[in-house]
N, C-alpha and C. Protein backbone atom coordinates (compact mmCIF):
# COMPACT_ATOMS: atom_id res chain seq x y z
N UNK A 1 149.63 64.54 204.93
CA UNK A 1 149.84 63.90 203.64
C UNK A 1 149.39 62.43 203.66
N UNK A 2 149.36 61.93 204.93
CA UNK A 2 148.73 60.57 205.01
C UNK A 2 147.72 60.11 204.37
N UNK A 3 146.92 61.27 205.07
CA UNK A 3 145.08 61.70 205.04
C UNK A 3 145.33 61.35 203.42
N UNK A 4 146.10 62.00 202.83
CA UNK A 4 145.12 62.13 201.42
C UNK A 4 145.91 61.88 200.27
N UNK A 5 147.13 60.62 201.10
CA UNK A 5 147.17 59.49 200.47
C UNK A 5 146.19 57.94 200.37
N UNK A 6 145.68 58.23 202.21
CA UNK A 6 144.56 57.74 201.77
C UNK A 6 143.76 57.54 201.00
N UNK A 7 143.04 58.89 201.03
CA UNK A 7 142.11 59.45 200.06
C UNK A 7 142.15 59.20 198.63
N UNK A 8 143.40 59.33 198.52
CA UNK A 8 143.85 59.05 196.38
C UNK A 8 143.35 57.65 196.63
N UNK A 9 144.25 56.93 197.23
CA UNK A 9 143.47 55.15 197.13
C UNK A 9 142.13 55.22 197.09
N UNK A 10 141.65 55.64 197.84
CA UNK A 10 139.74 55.20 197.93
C UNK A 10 139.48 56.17 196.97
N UNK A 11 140.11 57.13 196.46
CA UNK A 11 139.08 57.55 194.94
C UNK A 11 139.73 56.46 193.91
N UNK A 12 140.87 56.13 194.14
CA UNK A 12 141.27 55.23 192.54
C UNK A 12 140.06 54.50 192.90
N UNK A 13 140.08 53.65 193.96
CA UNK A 13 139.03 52.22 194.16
C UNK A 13 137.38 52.88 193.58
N UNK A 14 136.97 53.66 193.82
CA UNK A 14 135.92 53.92 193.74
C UNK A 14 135.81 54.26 192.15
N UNK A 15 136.88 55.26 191.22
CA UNK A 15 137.20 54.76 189.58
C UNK A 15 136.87 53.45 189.53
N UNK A 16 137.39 52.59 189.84
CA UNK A 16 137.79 51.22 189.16
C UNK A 16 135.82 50.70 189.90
N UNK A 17 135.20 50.80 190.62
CA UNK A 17 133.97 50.45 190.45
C UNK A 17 132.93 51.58 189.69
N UNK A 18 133.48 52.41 189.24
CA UNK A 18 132.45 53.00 188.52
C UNK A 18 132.61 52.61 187.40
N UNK A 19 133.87 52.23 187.05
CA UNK A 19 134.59 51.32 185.66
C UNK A 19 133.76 49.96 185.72
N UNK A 20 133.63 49.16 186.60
CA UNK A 20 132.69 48.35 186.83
C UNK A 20 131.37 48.25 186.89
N UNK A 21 130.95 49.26 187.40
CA UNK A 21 129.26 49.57 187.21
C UNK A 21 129.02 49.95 185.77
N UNK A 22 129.82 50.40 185.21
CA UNK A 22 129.70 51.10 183.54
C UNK A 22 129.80 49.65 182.64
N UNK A 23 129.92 48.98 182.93
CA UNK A 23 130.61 47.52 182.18
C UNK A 23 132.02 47.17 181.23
N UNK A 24 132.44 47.80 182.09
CA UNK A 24 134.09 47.54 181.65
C UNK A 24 134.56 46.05 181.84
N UNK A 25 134.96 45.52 181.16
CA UNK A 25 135.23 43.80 181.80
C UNK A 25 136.57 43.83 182.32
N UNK A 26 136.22 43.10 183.49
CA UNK A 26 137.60 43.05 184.66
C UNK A 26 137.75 41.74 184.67
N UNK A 27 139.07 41.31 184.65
CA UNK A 27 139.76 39.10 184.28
C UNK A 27 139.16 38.70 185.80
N UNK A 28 138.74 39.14 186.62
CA UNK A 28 138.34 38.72 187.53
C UNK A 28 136.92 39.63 188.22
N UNK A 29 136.40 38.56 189.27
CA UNK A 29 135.53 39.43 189.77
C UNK A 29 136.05 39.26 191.29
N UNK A 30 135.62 40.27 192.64
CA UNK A 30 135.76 41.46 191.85
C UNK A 30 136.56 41.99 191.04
N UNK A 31 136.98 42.93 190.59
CA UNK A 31 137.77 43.99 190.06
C UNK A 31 139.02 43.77 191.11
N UNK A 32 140.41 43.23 190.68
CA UNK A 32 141.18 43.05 191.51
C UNK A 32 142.05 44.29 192.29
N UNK A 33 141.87 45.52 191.05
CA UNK A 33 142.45 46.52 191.73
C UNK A 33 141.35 47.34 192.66
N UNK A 34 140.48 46.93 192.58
CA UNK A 34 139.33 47.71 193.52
C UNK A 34 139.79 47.01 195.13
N UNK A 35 139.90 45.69 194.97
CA UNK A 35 140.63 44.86 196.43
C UNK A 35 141.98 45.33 197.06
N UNK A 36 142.88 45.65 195.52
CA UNK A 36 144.07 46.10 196.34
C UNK A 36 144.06 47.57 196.80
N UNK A 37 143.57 48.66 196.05
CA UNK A 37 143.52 49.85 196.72
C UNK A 37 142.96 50.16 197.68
N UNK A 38 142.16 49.40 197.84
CA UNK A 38 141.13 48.86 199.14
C UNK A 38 142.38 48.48 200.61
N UNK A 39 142.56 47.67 200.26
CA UNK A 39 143.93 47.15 201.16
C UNK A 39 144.82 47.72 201.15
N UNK A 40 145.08 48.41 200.31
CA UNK A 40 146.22 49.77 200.42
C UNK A 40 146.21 50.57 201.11
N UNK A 41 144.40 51.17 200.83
CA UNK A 41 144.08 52.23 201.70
C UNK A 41 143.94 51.92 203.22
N UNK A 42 143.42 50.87 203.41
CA UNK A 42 143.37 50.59 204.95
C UNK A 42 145.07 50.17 205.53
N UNK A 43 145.90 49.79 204.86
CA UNK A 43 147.20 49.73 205.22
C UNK A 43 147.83 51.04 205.63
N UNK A 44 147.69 51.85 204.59
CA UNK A 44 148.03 53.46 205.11
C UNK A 44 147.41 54.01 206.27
N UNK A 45 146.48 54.11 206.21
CA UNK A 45 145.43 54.37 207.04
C UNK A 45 146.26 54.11 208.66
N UNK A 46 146.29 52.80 208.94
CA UNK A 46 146.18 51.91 210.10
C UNK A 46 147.83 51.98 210.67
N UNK A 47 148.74 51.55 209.51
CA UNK A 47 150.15 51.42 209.76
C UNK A 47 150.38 52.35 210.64
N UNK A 48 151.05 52.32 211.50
CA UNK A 48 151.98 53.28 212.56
C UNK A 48 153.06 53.60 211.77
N UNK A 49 153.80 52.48 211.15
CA UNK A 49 155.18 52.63 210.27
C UNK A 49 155.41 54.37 209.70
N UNK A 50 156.33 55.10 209.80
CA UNK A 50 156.50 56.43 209.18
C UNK A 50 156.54 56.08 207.44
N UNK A 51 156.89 54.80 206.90
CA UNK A 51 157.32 55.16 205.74
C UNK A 51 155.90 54.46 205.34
N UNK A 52 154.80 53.95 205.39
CA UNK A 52 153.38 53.28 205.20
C UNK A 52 152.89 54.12 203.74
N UNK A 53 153.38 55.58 203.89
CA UNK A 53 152.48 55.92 202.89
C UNK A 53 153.08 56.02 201.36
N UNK A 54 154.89 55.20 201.48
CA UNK A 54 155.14 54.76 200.47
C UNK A 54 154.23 53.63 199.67
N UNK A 55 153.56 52.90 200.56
CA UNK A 55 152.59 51.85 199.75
C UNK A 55 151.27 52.40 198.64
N UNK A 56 151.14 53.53 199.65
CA UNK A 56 149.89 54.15 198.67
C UNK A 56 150.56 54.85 197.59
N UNK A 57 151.53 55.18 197.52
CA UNK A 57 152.47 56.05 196.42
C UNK A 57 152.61 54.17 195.36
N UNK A 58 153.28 53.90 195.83
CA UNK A 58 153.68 52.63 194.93
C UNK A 58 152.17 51.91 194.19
N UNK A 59 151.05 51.70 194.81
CA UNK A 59 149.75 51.18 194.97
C UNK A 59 149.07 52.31 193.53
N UNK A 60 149.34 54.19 193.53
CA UNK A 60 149.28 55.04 192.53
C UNK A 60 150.58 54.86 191.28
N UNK A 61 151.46 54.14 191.34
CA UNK A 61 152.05 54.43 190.46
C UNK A 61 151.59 52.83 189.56
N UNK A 62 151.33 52.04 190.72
CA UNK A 62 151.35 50.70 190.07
C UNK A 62 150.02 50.98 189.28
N UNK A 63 148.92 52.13 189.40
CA UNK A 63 147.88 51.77 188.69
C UNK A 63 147.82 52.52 187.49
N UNK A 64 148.65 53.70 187.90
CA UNK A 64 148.96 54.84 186.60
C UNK A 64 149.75 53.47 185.33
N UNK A 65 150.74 52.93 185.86
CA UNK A 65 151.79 52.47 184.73
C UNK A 65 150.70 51.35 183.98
N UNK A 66 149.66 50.72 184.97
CA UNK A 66 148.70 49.72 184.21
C UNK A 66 147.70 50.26 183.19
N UNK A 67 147.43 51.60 183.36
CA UNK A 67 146.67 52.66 182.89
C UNK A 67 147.55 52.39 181.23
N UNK A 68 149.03 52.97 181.44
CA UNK A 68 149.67 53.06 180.11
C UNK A 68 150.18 51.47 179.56
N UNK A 69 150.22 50.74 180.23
CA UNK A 69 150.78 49.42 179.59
C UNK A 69 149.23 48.86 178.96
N UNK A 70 148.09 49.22 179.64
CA UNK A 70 146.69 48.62 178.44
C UNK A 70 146.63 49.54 177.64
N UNK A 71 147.05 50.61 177.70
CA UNK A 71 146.66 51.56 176.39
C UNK A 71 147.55 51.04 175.26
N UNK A 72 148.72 50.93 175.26
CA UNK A 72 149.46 50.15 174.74
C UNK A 72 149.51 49.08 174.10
N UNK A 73 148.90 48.26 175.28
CA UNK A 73 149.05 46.71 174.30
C UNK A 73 147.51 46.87 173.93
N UNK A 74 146.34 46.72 174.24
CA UNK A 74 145.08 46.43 173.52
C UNK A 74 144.55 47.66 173.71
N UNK A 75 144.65 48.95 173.78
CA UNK A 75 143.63 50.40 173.73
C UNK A 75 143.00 50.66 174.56
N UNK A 76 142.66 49.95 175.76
CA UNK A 76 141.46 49.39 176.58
C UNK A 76 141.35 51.03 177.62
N UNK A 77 142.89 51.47 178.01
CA UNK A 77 142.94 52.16 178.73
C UNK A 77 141.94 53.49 178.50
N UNK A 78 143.09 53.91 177.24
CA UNK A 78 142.50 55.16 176.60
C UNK A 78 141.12 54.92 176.02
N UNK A 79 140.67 53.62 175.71
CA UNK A 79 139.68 53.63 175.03
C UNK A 79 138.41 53.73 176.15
N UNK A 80 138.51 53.53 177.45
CA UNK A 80 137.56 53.71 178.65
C UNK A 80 137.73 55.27 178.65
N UNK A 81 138.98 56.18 178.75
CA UNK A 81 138.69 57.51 178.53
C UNK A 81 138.15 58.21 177.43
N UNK A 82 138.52 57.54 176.48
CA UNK A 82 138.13 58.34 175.49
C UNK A 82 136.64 58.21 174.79
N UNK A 83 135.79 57.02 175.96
CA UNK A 83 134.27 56.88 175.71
C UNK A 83 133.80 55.80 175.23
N UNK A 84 135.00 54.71 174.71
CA UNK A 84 134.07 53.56 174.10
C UNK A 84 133.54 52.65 175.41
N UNK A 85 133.52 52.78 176.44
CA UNK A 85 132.67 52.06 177.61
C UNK A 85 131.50 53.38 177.85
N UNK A 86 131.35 54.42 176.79
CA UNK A 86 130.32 55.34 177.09
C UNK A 86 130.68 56.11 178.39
N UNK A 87 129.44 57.06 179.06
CA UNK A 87 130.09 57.84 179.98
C UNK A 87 130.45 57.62 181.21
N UNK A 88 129.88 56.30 181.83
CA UNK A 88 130.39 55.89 183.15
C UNK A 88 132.17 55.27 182.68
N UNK A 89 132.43 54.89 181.94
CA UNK A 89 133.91 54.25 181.45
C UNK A 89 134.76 55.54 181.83
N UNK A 90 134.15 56.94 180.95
CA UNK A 90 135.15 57.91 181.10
C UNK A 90 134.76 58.17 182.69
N UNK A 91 134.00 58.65 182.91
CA UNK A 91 133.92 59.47 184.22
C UNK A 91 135.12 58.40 185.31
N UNK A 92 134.55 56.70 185.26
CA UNK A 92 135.05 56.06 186.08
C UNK A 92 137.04 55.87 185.59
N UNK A 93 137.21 56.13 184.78
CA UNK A 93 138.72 56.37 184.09
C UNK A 93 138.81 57.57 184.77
N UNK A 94 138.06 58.92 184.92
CA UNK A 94 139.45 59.96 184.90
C UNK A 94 139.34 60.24 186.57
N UNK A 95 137.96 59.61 187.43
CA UNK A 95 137.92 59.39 189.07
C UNK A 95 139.38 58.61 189.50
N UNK A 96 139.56 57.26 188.64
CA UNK A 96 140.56 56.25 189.09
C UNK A 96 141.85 57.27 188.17
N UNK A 97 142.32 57.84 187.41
CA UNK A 97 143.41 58.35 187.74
C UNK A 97 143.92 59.31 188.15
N UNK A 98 142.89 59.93 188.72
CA UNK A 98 142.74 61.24 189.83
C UNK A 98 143.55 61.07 190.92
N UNK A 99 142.52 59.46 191.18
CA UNK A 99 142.71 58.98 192.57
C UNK A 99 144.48 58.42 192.29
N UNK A 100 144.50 57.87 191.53
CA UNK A 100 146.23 57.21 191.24
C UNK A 100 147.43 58.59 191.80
N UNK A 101 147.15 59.57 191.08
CA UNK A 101 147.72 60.36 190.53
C UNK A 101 148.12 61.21 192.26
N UNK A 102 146.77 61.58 193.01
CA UNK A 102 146.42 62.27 194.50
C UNK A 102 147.54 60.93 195.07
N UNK A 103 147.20 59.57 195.58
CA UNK A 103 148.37 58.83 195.95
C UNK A 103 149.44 59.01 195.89
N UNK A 104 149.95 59.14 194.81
CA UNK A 104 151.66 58.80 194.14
C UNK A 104 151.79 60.05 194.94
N UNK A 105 151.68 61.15 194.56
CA UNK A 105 152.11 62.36 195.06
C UNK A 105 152.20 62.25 196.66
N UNK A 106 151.03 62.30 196.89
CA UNK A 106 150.97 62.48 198.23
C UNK A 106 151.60 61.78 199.38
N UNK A 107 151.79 60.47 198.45
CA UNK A 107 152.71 59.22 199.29
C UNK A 107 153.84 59.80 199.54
N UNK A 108 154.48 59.84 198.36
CA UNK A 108 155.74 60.72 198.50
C UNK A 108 156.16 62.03 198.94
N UNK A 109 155.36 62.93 199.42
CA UNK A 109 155.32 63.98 200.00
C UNK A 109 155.59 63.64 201.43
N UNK A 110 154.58 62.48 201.63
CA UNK A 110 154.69 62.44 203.07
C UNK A 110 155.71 61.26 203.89
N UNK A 111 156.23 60.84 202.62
CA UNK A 111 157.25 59.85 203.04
C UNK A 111 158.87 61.19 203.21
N UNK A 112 158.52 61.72 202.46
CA UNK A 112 159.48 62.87 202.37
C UNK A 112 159.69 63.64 203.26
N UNK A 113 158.39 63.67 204.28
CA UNK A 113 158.17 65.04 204.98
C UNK A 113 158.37 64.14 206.49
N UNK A 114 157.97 63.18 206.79
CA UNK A 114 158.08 61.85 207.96
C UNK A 114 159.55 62.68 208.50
N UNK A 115 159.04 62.88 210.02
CA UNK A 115 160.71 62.87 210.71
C UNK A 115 161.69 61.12 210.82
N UNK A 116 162.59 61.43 210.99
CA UNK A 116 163.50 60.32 210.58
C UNK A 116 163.37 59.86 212.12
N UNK A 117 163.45 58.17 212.06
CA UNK A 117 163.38 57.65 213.16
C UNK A 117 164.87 57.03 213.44
């Protein structure tokens, strides 16, 4: 479950630059969540810690809830899925909440499944 909590991180990260290659505007460059899932993923990855792959779970939920708090306040979210950044916006929207979505789960599966130290 590690493995592919990993994995959810480096597909969100790789969403959030296809969201970028498509011209989605990000308040910073790079793309700040492309840095943190980035660092997420290599944190999981690397950590020895049993509970590590709570970060990538937290790292998927923190990007899912940002997903619904821009849809919310300015449309931006849904509006990258639903095509107004055209088709790299959607494709790179539904890669990054694939990838969110594979994390959260999987974090928690495997924080769940970790023998107790």
């Amino acid at each position: 479950m590690r493995r592919l909590t990993v994995a959810g991180l480096v597909v969100g990260a790789i969403g959030i630059a296809v969201l970028w290659a498509a011209g989605v505007e990000f308040p910073f460059y790079p793309p700040p969540g492309l840095l943190i899932l980035g660092a997420g993923a290599a944190f999981v990855a690397l950590a020895r810690w049993r509970r590590a792959p709570a970060v990538g779970a937290f790292l998927g939920l923190f990007v899912l809830a940002g997903f619904v708090l821009s849809s919310v306040v300015s449309g931006a979210g849904t509006g990258n899925l639903t095509g107004d950044a055209g088709a790299g916006g959607v494709v790179g929207s539904v890669v990054q909440l694939a990838g969110a979505g594979l994390a959260l789960v999987a974090g928690v599966l495997a924080v769940r499944r970790s023998p107790a130290s």
